[in-house]
N, C-alpha and C. Protein backbone atom coordinates (compact mmCIF):
# COMPACT_ATOMS: atom_id res chain seq x y z
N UNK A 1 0.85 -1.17 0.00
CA UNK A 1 0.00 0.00 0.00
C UNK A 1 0.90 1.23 0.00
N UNK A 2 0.71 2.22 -0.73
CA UNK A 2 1.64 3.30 -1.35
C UNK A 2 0.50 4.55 -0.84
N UNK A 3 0.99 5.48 0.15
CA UNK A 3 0.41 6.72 0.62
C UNK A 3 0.47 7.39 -0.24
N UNK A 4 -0.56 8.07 -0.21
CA UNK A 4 -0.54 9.57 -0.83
C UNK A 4 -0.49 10.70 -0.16
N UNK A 5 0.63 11.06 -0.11
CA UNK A 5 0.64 12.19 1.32
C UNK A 5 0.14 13.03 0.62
N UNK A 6 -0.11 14.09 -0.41
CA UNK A 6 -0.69 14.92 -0.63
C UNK A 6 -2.42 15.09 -0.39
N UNK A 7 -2.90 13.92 -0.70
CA UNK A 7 -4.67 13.22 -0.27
C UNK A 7 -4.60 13.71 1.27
N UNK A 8 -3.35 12.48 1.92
CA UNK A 8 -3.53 13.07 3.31
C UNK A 8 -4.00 14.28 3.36
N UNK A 9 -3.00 15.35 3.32
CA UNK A 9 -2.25 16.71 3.98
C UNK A 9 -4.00 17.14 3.36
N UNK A 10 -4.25 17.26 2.21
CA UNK A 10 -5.15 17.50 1.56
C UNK A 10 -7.06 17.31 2.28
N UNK A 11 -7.27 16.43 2.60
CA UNK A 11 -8.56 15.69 3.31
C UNK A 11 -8.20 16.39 4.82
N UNK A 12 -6.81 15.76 5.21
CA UNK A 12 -6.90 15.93 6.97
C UNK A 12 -7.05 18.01 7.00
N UNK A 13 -6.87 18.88 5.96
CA UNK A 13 -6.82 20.27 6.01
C UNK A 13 -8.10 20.72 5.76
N UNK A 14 -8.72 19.59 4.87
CA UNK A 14 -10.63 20.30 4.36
C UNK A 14 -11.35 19.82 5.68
N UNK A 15 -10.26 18.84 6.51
CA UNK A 15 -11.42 18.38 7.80
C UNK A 15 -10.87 19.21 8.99
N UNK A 16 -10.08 20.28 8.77
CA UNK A 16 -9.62 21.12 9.53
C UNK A 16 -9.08 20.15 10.96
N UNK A 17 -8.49 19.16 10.80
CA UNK A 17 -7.40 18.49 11.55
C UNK A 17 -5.86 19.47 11.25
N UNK A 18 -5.42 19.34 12.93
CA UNK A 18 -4.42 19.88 12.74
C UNK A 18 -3.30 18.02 12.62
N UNK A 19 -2.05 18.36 12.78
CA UNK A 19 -1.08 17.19 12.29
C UNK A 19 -1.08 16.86 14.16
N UNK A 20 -1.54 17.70 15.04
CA UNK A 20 -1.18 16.91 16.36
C UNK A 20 -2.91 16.15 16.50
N UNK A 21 -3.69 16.67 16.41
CA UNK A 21 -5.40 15.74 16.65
C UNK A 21 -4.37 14.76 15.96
N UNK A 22 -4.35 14.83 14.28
CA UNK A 22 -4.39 13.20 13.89
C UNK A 22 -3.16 12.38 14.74
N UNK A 23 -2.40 13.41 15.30
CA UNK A 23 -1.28 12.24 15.99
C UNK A 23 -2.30 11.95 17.03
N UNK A 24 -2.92 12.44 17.78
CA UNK A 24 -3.83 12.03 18.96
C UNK A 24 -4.34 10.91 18.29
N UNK A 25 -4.74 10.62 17.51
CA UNK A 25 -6.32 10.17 16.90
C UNK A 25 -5.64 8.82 16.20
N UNK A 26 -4.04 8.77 15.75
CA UNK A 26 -3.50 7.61 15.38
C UNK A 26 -2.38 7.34 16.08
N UNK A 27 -1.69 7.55 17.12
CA UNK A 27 -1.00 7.63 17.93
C UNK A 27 0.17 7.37 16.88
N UNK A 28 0.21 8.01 16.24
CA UNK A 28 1.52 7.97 15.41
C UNK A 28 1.93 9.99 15.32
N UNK A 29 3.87 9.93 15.57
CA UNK A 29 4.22 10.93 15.72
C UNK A 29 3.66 12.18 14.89
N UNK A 30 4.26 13.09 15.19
CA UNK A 30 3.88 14.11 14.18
C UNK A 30 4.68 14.57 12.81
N UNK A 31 6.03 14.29 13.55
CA UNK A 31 7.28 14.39 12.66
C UNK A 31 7.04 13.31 11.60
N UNK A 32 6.95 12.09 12.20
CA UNK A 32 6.09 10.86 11.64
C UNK A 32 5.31 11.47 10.19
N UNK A 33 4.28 11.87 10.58
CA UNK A 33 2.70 12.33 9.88
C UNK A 33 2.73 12.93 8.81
N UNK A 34 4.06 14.55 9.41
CA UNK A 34 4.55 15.24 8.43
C UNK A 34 5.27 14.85 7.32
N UNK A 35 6.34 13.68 7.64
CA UNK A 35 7.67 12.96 6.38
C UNK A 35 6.06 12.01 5.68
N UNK A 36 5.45 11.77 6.22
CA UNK A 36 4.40 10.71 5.07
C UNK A 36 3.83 11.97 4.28
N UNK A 37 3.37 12.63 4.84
CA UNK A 37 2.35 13.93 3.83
C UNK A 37 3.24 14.52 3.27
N UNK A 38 4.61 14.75 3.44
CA UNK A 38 5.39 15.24 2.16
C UNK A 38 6.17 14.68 1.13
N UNK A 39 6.21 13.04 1.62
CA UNK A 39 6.63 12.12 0.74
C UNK A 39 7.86 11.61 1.09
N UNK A 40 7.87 11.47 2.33
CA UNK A 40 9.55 11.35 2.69
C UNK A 40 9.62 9.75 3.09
N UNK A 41 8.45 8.89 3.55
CA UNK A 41 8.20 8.13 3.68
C UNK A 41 7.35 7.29 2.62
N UNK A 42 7.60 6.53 2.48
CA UNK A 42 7.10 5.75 1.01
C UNK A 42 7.00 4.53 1.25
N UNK A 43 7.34 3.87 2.18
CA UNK A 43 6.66 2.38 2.42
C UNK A 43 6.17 1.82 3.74
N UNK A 44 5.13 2.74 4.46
CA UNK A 44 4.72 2.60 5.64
C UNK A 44 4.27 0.93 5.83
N UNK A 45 4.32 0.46 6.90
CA UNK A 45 3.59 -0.21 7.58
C UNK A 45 1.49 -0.26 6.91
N UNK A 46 1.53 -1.48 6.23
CA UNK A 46 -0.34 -1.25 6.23
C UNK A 46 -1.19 -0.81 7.06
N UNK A 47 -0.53 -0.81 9.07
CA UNK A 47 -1.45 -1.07 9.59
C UNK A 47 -1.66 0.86 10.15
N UNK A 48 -0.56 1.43 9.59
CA UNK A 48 0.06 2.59 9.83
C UNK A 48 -1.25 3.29 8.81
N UNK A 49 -1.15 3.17 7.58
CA UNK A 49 -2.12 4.06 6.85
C UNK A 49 -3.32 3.93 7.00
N UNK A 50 -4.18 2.17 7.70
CA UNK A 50 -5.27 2.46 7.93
C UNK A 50 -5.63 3.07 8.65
N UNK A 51 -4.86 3.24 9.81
CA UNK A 51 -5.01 3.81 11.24
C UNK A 51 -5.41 4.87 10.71
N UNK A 52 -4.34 6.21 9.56
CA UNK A 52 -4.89 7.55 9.38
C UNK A 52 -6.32 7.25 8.63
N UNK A 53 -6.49 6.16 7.48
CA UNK A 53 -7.17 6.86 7.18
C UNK A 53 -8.94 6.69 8.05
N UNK A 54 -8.79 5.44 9.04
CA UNK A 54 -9.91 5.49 10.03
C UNK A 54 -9.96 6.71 10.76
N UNK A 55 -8.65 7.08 11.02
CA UNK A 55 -8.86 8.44 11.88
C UNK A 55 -9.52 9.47 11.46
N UNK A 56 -9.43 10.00 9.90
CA UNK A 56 -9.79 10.49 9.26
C UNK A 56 -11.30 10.26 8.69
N UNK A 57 -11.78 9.34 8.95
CA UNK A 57 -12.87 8.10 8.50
C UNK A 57 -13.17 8.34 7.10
N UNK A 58 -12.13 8.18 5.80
CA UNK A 58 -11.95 7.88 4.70
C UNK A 58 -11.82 6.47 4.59
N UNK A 59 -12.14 6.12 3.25
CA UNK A 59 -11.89 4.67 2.99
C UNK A 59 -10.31 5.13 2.73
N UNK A 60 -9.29 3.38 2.98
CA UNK A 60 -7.93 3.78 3.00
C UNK A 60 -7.79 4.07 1.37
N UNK A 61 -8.88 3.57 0.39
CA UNK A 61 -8.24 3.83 -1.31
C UNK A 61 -7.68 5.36 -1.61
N UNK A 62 -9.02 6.55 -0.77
CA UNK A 62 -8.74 7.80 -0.73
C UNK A 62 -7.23 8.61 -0.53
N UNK A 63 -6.43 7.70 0.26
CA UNK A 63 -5.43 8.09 0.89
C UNK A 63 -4.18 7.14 0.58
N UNK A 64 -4.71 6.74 -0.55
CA UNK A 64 -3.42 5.74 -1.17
C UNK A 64 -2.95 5.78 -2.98
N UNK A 65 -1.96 5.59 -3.29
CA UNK A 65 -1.85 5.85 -4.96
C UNK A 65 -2.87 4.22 -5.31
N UNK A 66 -3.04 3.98 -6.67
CA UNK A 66 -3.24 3.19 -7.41
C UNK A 66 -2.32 2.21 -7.92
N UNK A 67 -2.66 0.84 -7.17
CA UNK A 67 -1.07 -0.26 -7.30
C UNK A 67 -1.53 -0.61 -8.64
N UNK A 68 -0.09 -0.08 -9.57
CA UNK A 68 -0.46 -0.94 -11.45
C UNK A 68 0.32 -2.27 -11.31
N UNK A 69 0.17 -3.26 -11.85
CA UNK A 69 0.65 -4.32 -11.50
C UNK A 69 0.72 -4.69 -12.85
């Protein structure tokens, strides 16, 4: 599963989440939160992106690229 930090940064800003709620809300860092939404991180953990995107309560597709296979 391949993040889309821009979706993130993007959804978690129209839901007026700041980057510390969603650390509350996924107990994952902030520094964390920030390197995924700017792309610095690129192969999270699965259980890592559902967490945001439940936090967020998006389906996780919203918040992920498209795997071409």
């Amino acid at each position: 599963m391949t993040p889309n930090g821009s979706a993130i940064r993007a959804i978690r800003e129209a839901q007026q989440l700041s980057l510390r709620t969603l650390s509350d809300r996924t107990g994952l860092n902030r520094g964390y939160l920030s390197r995924l939404e700017r792309g610095f991180i690129r192969d999270p953990a699965d259980e890592r992106v559902e967490a945001i995107a439940q936090a967020m309560r998006v389906p996780t597709d919203a918040i992920t690229h498209k795997e071409t296979t």
